[in-house]
C-alpha atoms as a PDB file:
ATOM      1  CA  UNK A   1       0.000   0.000   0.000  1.00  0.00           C
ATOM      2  CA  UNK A   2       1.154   3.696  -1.356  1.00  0.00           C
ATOM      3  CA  UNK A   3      -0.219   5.197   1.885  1.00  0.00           C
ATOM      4  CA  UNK A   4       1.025   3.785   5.310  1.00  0.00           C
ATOM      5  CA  UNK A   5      -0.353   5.172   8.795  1.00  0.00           C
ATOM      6  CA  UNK A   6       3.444   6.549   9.018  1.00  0.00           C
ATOM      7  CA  UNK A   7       3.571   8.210   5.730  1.00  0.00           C
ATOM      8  CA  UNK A   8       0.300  10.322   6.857  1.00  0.00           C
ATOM      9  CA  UNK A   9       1.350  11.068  10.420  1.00  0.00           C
ATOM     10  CA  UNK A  10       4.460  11.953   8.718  1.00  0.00           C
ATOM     11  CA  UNK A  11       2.834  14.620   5.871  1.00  0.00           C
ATOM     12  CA  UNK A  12       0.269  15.844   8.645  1.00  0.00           C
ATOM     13  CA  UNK A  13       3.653  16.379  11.010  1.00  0.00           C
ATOM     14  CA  UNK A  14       5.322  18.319   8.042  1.00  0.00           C
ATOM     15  CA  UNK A  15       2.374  20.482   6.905  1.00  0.00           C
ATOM     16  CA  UNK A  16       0.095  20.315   9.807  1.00  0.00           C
ATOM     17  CA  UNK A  17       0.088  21.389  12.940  1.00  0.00           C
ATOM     18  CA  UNK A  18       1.233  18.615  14.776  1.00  0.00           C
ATOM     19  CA  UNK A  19       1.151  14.510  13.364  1.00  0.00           C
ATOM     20  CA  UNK A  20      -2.591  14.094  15.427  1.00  0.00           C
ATOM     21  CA  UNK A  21      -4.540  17.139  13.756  1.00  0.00           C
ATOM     22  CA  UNK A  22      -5.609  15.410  10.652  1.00  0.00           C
ATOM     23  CA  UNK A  23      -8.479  18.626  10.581  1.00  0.00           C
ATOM     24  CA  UNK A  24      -6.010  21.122   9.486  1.00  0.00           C
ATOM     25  CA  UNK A  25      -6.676  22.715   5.761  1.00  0.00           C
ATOM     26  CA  UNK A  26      -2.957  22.852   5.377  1.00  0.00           C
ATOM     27  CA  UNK A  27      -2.780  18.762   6.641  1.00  0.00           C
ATOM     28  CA  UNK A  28      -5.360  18.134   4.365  1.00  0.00           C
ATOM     29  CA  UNK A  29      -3.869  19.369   0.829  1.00  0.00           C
ATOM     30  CA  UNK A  30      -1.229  18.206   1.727  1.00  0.00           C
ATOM     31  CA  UNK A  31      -2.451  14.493   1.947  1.00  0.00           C
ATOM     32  CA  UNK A  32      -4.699  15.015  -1.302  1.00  0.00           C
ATOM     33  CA  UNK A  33      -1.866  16.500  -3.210  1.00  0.00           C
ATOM     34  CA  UNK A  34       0.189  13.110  -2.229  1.00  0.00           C
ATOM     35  CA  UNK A  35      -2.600  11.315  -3.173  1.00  0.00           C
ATOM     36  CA  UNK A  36      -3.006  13.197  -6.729  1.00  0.00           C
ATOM     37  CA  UNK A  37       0.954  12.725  -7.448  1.00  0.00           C
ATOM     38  CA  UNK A  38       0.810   8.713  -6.724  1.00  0.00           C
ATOM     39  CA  UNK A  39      -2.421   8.067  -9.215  1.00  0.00           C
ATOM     40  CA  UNK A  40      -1.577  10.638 -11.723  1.00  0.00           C
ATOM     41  CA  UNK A  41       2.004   7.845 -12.032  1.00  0.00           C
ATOM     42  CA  UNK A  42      -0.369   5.737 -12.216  1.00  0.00           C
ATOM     43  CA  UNK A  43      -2.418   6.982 -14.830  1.00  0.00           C
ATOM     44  CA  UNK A  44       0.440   7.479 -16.801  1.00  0.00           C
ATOM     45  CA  UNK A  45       0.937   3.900 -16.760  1.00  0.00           C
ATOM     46  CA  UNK A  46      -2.234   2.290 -16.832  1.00  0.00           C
ATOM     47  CA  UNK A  47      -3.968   5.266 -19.533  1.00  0.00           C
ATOM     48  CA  UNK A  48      -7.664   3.150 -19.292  1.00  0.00           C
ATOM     49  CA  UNK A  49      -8.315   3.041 -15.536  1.00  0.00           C
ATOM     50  CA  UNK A  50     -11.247   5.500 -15.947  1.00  0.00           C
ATOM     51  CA  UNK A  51     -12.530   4.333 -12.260  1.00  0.00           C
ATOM     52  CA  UNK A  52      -9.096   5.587 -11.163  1.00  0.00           C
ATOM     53  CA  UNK A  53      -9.410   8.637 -13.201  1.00  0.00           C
ATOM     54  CA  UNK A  54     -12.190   9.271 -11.833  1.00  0.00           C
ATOM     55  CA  UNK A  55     -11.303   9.268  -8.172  1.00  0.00           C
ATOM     56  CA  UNK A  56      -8.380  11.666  -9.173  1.00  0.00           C
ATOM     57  CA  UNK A  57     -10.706  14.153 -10.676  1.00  0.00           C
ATOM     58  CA  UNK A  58     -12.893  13.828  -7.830  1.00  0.00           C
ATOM     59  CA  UNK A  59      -9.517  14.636  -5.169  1.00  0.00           C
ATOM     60  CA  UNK A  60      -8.547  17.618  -7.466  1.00  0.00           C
ATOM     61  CA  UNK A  61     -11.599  19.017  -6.944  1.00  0.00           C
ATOM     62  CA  UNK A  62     -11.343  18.523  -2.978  1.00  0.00           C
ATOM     63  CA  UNK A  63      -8.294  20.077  -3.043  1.00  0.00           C
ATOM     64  CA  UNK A  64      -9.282  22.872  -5.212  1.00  0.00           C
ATOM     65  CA  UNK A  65     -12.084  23.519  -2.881  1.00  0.00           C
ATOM     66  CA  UNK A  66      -9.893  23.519   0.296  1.00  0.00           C
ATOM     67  CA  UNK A  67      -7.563  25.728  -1.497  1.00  0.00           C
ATOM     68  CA  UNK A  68     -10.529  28.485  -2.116  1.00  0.00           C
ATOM     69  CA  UNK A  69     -11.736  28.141   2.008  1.00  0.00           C
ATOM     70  CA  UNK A  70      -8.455  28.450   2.844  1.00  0.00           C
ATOM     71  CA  UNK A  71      -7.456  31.874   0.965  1.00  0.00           C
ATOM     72  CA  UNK A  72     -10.853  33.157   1.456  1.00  0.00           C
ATOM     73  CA  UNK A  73     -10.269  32.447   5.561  1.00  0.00           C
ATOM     74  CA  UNK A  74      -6.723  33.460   5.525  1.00  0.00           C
ATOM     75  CA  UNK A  75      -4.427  34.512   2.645  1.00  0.00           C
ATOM     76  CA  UNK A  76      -1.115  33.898   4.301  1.00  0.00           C
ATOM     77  CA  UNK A  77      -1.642  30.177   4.922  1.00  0.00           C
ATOM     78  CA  UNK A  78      -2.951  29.832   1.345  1.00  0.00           C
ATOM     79  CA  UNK A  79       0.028  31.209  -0.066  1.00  0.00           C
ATOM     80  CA  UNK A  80       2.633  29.647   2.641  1.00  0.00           C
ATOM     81  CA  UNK A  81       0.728  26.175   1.114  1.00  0.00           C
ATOM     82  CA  UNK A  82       0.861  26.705  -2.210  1.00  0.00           C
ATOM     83  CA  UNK A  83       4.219  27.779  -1.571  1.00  0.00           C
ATOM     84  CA  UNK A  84       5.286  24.576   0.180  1.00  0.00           C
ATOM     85  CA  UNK A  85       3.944  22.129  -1.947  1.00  0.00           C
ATOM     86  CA  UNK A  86       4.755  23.832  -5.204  1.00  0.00           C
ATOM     87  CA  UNK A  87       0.841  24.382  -6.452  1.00  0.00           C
ATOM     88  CA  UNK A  88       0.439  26.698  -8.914  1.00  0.00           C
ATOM     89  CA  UNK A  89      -1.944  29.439  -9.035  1.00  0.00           C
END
């Protein structure tokens, strides 16, 4: 399995407050933007997994939505994100 209860606690650690607060905005793109990066790989490789396609569209757009709460609540954490993870926009 891609995603290990270590691997989380250790991107929630990084990007969240603290390796327990899986509510965070910030902990939370961060996980979906791992989660985007491992299926878009596998996309490339396997081009007609539309049920996986599917889910990834479905994350981006979880993401994106995060991403809109967060700079409408606070613009410095949006663009300290963005910044950190290398998002565009």
């Amino acid at each position: 399995m891609y995603l290990t209860a270590e691997k989380k606690q250790e991107i929630f650690a990084k990007y969240g407050k603290s390796n327990t607060d899986t509510g965070s905005s910030e902990g939370q793109i961060a996980l979906f933007s791992y989660r985007i990066n491992h299926l878009t790989g596998h996309l490339k490789a396997n081009k007609k997994d539309f049920g996986t396609e599917r889910s990834l569209l479905s994350l981006v757009g979880k993401r994106r939505r995060l991403l809109d709460y967060l700079k409408k609540v606070d613009i410095e954490r949006y663009r300290a994100i963005v910044k950190a993870l290398d998002l565009r926009k």
